[in-house]
C-alpha atoms as a PDB file:
ATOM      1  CA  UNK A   1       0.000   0.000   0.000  1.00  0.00           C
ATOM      2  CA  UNK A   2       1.321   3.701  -1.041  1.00  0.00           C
ATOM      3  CA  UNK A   3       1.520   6.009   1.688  1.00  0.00           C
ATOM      4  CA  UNK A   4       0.196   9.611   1.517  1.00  0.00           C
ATOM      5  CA  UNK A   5       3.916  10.562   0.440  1.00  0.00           C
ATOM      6  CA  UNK A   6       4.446   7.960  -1.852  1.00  0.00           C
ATOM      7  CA  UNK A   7       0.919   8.892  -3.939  1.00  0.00           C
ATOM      8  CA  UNK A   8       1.436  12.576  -3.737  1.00  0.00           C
ATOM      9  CA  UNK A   9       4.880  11.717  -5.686  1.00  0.00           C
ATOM     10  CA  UNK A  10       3.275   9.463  -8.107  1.00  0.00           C
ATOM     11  CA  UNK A  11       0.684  12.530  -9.128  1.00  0.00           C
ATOM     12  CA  UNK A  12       3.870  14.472  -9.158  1.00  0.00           C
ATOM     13  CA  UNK A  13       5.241  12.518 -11.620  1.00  0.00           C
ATOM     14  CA  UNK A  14       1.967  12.102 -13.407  1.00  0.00           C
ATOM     15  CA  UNK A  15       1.520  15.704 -13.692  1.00  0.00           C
ATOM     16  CA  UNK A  16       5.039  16.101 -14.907  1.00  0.00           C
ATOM     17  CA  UNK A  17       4.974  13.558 -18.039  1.00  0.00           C
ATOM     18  CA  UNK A  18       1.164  15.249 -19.035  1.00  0.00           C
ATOM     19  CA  UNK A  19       3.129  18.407 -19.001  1.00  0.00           C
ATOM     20  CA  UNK A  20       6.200  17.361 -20.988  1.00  0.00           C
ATOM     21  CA  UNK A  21       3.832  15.813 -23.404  1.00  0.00           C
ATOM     22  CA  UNK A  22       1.541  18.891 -23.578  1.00  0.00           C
ATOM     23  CA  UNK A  23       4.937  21.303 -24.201  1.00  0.00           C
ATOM     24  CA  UNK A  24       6.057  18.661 -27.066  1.00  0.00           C
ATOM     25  CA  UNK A  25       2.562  19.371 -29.112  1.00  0.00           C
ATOM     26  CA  UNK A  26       3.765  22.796 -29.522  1.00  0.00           C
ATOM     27  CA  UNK A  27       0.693  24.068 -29.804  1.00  0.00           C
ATOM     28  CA  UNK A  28      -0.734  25.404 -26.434  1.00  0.00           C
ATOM     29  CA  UNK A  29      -3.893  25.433 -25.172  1.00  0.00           C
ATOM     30  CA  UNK A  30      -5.620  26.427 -28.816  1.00  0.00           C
ATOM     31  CA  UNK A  31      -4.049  22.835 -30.040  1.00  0.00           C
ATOM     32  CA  UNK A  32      -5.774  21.059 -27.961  1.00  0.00           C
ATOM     33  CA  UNK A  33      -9.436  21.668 -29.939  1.00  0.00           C
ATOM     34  CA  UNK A  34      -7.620  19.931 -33.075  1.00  0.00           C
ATOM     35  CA  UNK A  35      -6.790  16.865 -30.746  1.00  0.00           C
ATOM     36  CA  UNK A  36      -9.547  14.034 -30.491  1.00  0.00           C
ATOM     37  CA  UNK A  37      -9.690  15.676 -26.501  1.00  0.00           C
ATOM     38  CA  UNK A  38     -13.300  14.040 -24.620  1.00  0.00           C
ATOM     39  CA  UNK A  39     -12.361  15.822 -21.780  1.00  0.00           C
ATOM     40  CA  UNK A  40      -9.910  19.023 -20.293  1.00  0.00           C
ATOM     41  CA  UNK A  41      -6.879  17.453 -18.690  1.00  0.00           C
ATOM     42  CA  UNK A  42      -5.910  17.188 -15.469  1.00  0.00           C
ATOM     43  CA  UNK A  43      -2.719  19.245 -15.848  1.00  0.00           C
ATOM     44  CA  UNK A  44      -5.491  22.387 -16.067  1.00  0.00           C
ATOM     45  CA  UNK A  45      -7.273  21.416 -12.830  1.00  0.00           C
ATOM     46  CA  UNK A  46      -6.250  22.837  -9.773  1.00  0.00           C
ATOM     47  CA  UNK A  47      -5.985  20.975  -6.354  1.00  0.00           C
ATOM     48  CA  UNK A  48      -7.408  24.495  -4.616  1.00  0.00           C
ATOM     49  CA  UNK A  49     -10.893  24.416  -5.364  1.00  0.00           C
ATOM     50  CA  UNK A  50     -12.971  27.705  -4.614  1.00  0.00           C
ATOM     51  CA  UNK A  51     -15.467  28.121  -2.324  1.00  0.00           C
ATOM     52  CA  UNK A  52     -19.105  29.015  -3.232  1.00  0.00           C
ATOM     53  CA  UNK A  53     -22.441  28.435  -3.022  1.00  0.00           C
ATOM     54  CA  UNK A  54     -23.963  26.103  -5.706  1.00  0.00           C
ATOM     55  CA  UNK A  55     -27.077  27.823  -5.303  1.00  0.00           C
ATOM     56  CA  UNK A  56     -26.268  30.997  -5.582  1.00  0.00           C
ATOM     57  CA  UNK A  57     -24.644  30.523  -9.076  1.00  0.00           C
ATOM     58  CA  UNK A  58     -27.648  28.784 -10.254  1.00  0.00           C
ATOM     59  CA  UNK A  59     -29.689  31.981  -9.644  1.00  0.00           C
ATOM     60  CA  UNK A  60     -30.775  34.457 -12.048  1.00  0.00           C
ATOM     61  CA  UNK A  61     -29.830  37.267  -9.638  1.00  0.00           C
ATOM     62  CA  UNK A  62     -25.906  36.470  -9.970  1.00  0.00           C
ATOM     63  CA  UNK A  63     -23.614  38.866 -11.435  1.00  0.00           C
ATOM     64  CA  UNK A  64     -20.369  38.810 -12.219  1.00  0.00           C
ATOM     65  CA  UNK A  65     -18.310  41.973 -13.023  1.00  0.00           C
ATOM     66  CA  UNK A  66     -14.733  42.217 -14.102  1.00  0.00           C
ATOM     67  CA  UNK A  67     -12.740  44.135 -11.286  1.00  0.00           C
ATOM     68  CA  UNK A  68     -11.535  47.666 -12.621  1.00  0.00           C
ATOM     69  CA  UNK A  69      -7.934  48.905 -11.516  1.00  0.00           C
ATOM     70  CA  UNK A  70      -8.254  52.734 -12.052  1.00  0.00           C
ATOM     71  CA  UNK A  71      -4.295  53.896 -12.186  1.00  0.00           C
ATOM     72  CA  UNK A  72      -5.519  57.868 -12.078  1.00  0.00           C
ATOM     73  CA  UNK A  73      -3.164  59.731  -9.734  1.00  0.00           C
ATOM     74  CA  UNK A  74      -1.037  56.664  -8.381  1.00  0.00           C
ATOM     75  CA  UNK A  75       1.946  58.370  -9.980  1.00  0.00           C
ATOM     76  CA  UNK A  76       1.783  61.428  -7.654  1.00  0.00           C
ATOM     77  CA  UNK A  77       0.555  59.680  -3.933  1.00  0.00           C
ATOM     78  CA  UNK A  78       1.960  56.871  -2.249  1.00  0.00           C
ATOM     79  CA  UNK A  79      -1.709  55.844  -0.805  1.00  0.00           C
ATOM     80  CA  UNK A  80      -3.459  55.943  -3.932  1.00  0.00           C
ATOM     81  CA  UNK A  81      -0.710  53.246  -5.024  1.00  0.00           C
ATOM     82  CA  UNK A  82      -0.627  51.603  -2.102  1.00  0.00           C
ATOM     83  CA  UNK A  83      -4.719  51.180  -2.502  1.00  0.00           C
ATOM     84  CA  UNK A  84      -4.219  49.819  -6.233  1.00  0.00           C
ATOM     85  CA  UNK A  85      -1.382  47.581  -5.070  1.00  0.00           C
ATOM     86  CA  UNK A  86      -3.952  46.125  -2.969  1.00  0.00           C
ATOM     87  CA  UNK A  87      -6.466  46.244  -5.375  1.00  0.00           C
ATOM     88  CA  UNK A  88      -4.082  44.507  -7.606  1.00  0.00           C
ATOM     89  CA  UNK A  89      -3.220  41.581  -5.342  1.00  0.00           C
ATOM     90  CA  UNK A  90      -6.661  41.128  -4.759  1.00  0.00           C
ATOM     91  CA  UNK A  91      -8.030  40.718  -8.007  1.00  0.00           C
ATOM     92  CA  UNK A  92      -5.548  38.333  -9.184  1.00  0.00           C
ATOM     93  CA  UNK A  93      -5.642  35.791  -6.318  1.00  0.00           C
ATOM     94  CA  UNK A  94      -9.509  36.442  -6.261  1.00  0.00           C
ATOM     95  CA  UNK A  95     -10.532  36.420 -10.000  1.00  0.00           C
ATOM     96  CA  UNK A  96      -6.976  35.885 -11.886  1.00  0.00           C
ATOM     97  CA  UNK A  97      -7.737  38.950 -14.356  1.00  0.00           C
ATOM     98  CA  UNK A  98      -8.641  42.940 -14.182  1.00  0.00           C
ATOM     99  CA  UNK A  99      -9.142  45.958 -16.551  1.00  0.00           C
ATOM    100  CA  UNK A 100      -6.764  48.763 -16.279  1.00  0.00           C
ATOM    101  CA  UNK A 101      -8.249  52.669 -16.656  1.00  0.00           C
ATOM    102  CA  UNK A 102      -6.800  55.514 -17.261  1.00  0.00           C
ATOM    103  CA  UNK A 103      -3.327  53.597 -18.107  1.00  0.00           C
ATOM    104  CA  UNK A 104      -1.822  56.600 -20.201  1.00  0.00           C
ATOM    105  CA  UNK A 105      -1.842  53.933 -23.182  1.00  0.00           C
ATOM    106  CA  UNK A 106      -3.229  55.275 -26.207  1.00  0.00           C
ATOM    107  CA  UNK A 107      -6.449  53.591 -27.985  1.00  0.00           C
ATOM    108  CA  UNK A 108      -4.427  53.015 -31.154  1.00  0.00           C
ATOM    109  CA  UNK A 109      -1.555  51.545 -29.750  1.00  0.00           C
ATOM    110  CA  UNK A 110      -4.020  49.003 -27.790  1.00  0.00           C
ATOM    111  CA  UNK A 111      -5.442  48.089 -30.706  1.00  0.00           C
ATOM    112  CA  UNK A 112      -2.214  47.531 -33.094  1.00  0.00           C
ATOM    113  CA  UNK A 113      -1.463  45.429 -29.879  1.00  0.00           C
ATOM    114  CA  UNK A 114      -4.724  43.577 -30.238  1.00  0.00           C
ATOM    115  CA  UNK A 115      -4.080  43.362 -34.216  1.00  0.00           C
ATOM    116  CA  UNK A 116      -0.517  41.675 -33.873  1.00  0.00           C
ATOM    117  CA  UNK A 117      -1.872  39.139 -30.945  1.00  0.00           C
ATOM    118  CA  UNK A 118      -4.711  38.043 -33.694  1.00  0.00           C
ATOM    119  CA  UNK A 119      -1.852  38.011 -36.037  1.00  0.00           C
ATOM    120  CA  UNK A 120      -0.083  35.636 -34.418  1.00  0.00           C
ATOM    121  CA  UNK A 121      -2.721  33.653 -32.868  1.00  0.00           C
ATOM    122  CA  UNK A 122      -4.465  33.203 -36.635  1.00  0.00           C
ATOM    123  CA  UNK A 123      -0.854  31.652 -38.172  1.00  0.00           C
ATOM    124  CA  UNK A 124      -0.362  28.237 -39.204  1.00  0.00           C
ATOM    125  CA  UNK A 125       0.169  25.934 -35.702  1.00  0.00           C
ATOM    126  CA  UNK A 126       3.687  25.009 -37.547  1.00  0.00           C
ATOM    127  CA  UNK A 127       4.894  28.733 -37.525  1.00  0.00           C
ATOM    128  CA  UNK A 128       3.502  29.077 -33.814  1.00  0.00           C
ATOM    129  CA  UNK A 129       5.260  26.581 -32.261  1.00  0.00           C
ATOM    130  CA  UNK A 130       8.834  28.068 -33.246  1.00  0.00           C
ATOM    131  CA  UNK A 131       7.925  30.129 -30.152  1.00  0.00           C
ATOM    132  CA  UNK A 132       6.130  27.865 -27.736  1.00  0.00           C
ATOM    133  CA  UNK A 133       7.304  28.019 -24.225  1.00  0.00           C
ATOM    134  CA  UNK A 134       5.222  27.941 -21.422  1.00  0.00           C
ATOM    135  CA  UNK A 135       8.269  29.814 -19.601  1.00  0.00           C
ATOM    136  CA  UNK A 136       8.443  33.674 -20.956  1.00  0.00           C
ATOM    137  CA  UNK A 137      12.352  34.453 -21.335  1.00  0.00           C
ATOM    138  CA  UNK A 138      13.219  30.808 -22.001  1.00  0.00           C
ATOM    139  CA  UNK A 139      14.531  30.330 -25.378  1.00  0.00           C
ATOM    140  CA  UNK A 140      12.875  26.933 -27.455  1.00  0.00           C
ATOM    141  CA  UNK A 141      15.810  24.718 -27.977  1.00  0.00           C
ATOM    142  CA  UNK A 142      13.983  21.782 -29.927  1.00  0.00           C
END
């Protein structure tokens, strides 16, 4: 019989061979819908699961907004940045994502960024994976 050491090192390793195998598809996340994939993976599931209320979220009442980080001012008072520090922290462990207002980048840049991300995203998968790496900063050496 394993002990509680022993199985937590077998899903280790588990986890570890999914992900090698997942990095040598070059393809990310987007490859996966050309696979013959029944079900997500268990490399994407996290052993933290939130907390909520079932029936809450099956109620027509439930809203969920996007938190906003509002940068206005942060350059000129250390408690405004402080505050959106904070508010920073918080949205990412809470929700993992925010909108940024009043940024200082302009609209047209934004959307030449947005233009070049569809770019890339909308290449052939064998161009793409020249740059896989789930690491940013790590060159591909394949």
């Amino acid at each position: 019989m394993l002990a509680e050491d022993d199985h937590e090192l077998e899903a280790n390793s588990d986890r570890m061979s999914e992900l090698k195998a997942f990095d040598a598809t070059k393809a990310g996340v987007k490859g996966l819908l050309y696979t013959d994939l029944t079900k997500i993976p268990s490399i994407f599931y996290s052993s933290s699961r939130p907390s909520f209320d079932e029936k809450k979220l099956q109620s027509d009442d439930v809203q969920f907004s996007v938190p906003i980080i509002d940068l206005r001012g942060i350059q000129n008072d250390a408690v405004s940045r402080a505050r959106v520090v904070e508010k920073v922290r918080h949205a990412s462990e809470k929700w993992g994502f925010f909108q940024v207002v009043n940024h200082g980048v302009p609209v047209d840049i934004l959307d030449h960024m947005i233009d070049g991300i569809r770019g890339f995203h909308e290449q052939d998968s064998e161009v793409k994976k020249e740059f896989y790496s789930r690491f940013s900063g790590v060159p591909n050496n394949s």
